[in-house]
Every structure is written in structure tokens, then in C-alpha cells.
PDB file of N, CA and C in Angstrom:
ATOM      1  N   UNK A   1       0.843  -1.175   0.000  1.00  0.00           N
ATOM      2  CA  UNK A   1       0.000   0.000   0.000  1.00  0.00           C
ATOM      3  C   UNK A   1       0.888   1.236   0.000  1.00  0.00           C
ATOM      4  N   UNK A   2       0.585   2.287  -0.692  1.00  0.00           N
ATOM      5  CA  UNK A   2       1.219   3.967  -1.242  1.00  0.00           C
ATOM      6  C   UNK A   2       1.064   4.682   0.041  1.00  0.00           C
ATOM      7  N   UNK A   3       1.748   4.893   0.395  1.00  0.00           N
ATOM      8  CA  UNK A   3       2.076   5.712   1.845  1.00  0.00           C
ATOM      9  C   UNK A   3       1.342   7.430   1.412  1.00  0.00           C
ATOM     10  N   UNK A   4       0.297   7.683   2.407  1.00  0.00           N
ATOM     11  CA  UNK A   4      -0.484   8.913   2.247  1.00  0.00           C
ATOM     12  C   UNK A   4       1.013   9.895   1.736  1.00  0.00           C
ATOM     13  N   UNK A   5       0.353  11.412   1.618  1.00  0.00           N
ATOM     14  CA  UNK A   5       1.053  11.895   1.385  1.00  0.00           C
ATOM     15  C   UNK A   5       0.553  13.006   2.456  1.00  0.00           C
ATOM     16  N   UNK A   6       1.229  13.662   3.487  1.00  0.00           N
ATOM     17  CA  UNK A   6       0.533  14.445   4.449  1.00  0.00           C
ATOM     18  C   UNK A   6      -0.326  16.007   4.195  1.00  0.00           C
ATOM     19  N   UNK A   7      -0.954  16.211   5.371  1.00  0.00           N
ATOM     20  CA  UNK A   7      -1.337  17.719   4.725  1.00  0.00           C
ATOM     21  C   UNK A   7      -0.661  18.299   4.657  1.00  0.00           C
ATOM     22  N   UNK A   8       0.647  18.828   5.459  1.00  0.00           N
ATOM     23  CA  UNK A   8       1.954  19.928   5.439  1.00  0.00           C
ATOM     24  C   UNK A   8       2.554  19.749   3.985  1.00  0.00           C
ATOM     25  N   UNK A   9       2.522  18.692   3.291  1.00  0.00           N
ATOM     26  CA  UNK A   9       3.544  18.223   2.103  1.00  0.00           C
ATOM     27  C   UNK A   9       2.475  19.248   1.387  1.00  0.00           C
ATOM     28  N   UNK A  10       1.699  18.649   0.849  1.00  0.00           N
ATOM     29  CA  UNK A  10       0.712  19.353  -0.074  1.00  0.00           C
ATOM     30  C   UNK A  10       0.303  21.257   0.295  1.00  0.00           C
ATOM     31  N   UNK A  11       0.289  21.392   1.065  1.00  0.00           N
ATOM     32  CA  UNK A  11       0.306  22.745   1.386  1.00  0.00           C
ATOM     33  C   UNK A  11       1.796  23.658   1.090  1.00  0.00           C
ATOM     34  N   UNK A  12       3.037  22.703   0.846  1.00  0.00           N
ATOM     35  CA  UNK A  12       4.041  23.056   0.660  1.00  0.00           C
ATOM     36  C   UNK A  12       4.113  23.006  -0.342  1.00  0.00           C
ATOM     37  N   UNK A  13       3.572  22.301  -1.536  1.00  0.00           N
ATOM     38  CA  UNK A  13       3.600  22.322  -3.068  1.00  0.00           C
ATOM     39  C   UNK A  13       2.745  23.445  -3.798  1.00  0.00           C
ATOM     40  N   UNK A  14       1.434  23.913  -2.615  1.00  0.00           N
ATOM     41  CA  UNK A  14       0.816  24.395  -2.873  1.00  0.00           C
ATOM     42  C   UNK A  14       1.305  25.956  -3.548  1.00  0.00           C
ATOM     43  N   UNK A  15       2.456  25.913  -2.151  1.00  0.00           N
ATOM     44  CA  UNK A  15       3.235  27.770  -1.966  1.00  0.00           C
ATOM     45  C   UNK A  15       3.932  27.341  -3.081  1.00  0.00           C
ATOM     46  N   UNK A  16       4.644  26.828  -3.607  1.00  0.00           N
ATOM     47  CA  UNK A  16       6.001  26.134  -4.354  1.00  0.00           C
ATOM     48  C   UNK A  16       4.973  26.209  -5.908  1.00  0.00           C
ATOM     49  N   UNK A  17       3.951  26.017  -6.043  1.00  0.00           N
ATOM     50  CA  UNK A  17       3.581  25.986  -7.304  1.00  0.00           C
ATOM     51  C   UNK A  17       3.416  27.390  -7.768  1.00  0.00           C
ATOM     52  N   UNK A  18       2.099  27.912  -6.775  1.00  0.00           N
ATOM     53  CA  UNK A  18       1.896  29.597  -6.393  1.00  0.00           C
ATOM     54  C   UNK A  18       3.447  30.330  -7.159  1.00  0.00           C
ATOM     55  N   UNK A  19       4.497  30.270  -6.897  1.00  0.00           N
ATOM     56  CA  UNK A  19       5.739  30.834  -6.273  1.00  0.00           C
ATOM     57  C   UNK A  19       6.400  30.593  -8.156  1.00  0.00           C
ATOM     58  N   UNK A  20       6.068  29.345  -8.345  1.00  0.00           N
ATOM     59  CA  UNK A  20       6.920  29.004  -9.323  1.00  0.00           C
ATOM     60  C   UNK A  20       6.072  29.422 -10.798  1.00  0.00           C
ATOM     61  N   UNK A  21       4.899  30.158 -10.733  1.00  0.00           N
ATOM     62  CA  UNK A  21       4.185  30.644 -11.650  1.00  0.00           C
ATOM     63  C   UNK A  21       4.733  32.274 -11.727  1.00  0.00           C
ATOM     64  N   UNK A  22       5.998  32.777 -11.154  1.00  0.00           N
ATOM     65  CA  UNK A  22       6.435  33.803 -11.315  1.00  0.00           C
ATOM     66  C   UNK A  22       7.492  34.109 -12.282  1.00  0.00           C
ATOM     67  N   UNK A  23       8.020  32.569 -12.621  1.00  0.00           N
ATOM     68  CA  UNK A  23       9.363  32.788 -13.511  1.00  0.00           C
ATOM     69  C   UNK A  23       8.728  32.249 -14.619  1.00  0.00           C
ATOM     70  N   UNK A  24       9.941  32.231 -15.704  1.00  0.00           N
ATOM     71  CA  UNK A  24       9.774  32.085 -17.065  1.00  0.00           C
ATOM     72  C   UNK A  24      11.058  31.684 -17.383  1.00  0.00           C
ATOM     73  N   UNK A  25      10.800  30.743 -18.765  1.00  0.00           N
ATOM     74  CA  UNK A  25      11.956  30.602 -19.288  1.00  0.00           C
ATOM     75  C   UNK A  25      11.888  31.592 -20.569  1.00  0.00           C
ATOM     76  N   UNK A  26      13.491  32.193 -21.024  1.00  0.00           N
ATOM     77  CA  UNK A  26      13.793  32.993 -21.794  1.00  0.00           C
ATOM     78  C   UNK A  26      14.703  32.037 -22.568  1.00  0.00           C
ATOM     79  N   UNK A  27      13.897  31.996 -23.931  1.00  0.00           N
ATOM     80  CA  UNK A  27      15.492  31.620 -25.306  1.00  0.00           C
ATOM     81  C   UNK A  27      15.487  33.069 -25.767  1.00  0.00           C
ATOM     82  N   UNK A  28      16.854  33.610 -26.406  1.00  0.00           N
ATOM     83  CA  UNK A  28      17.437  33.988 -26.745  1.00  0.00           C
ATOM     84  C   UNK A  28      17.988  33.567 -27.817  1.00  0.00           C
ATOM     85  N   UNK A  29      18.262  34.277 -29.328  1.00  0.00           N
ATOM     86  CA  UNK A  29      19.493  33.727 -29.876  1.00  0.00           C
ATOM     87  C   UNK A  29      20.454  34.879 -30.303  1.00  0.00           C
ATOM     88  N   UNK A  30      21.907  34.333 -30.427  1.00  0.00           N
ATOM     89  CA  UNK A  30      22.805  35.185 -30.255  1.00  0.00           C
ATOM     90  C   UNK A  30      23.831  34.786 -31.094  1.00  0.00           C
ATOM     91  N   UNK A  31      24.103  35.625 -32.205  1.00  0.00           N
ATOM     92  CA  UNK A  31      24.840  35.031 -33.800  1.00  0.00           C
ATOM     93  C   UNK A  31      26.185  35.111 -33.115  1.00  0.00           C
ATOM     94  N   UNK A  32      27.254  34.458 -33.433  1.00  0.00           N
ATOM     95  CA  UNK A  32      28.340  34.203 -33.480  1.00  0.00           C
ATOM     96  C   UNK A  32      28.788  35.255 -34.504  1.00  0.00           C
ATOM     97  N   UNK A  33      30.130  35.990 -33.959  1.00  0.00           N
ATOM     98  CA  UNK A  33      31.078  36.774 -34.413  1.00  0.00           C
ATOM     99  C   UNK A  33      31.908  35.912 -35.563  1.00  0.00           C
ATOM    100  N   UNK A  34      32.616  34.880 -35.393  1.00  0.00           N
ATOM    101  CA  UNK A  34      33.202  34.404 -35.840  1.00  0.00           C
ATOM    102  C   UNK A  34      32.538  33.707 -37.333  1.00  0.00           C
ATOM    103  N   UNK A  35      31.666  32.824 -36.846  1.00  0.00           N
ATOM    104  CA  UNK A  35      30.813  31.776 -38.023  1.00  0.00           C
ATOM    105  C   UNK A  35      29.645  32.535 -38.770  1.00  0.00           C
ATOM    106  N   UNK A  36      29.166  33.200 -37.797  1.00  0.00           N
ATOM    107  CA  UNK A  36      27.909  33.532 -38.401  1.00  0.00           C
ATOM    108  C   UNK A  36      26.722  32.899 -37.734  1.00  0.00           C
ATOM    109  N   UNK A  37      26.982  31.795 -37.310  1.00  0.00           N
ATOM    110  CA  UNK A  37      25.971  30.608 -36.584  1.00  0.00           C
ATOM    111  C   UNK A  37      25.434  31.418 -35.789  1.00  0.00           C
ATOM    112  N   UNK A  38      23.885  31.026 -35.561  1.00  0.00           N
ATOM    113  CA  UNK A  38      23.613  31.035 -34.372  1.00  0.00           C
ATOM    114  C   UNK A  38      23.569  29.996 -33.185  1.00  0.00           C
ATOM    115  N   UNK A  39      23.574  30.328 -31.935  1.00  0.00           N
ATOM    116  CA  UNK A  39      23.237  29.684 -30.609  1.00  0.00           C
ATOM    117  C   UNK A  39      22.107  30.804 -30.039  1.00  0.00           C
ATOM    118  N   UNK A  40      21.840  29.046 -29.326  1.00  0.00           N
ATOM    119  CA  UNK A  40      20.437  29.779 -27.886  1.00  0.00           C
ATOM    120  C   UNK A  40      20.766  29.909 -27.001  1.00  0.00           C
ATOM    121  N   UNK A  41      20.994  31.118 -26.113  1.00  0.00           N
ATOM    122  CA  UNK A  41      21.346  31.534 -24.762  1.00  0.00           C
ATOM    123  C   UNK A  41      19.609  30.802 -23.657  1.00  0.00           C
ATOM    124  N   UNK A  42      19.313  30.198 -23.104  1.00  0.00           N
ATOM    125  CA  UNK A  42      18.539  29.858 -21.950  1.00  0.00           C
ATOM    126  C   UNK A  42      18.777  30.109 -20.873  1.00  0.00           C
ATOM    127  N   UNK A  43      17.403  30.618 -20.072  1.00  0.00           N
ATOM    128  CA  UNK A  43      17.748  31.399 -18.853  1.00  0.00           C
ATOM    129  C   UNK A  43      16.406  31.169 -18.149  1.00  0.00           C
ATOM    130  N   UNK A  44      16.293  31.047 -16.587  1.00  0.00           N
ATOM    131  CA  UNK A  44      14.930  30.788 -15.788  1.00  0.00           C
ATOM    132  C   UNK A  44      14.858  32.009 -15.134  1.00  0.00           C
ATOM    133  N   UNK A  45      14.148  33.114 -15.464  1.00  0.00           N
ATOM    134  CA  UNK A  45      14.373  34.354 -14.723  1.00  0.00           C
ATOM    135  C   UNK A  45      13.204  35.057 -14.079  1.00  0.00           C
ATOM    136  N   UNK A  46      12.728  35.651 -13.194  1.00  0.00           N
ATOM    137  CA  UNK A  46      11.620  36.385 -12.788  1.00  0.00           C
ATOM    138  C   UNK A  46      10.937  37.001 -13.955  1.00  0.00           C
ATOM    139  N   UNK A  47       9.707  36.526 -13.939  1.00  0.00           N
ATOM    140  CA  UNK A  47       8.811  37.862 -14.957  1.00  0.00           C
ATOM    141  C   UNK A  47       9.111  39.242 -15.171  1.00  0.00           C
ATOM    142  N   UNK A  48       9.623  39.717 -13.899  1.00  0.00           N
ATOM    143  CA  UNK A  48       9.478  41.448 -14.208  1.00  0.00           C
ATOM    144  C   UNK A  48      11.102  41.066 -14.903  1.00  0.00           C
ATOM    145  N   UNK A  49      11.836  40.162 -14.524  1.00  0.00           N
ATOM    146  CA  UNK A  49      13.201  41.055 -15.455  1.00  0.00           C
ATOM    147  C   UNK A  49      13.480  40.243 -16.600  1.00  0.00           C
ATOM    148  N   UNK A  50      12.064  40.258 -17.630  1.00  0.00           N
ATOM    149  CA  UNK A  50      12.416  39.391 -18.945  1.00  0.00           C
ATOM    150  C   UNK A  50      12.881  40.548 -19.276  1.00  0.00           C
ATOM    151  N   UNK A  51      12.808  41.748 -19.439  1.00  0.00           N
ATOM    152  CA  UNK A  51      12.690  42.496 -20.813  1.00  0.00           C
ATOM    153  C   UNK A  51      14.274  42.878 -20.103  1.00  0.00           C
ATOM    154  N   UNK A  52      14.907  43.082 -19.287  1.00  0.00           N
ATOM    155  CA  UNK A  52      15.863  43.458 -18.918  1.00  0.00           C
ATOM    156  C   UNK A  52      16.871  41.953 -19.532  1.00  0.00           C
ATOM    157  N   UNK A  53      16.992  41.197 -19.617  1.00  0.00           N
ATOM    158  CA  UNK A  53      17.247  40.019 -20.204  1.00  0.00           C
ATOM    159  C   UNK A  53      18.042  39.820 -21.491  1.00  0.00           C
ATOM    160  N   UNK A  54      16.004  40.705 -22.304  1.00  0.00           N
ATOM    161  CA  UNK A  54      16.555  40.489 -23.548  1.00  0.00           C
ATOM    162  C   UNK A  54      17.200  41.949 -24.029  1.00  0.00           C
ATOM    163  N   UNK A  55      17.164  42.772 -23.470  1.00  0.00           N
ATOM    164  CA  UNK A  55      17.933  43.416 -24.017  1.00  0.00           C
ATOM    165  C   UNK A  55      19.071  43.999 -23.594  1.00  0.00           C
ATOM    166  N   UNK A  56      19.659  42.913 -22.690  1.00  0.00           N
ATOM    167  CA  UNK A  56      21.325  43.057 -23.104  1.00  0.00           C
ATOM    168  C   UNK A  56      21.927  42.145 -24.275  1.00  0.00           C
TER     169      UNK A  56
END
């Protein structure tokens, strides 16, 4: 038998979900000097500082 899971646990996922609906992931891409290529810069950052992000 699956061992309950308590009320404190779930009330702790609760804040933790709440909490984790604040960030975002940011791609980026960022051409290479050399090749020309591009790459994707990835980043997990607070909502308010996407735009600060992308434009460095």
C-alpha cells in the first residue's frame, strides 16, 4: 500500500507551485562573431526582469 502523502507536504507544493508561476523561461538567440551561426542563450528568470534580459 502507497504511503499517504501528508497535509503539510501538499500545502508546501501548494506555496512552491503559487511561487513558481512567477518565472519564465527565456530563449534567446545570439549570432556568433566568428561563423555567423547562431546559438540559444537559456535562462529561468523572474517575470518582471524578462525584458531586462533580452535586451542586453
Amino acid at each position: 500500500m502507497a504511503k499517504a502523502a501528508s497535509k503539510n507536504a501538499k500545502v508546501k507544493d501548494l506555496k512552491a507551485a503559487a511561487d513558481a508561476k512567477n518565472w519564465t523561461k527565456v530563449i534567446r538567440t545570439v549570432r556568433s562573431p566568428k561563423t555567423g551561426a547562431y546559438t540559444f542563450k537559456e535562462q529561468i528568470v523572474h517575470k518582471d526582469k524578462v525584458t531586462d534580459f533580452l535586451a542586453k
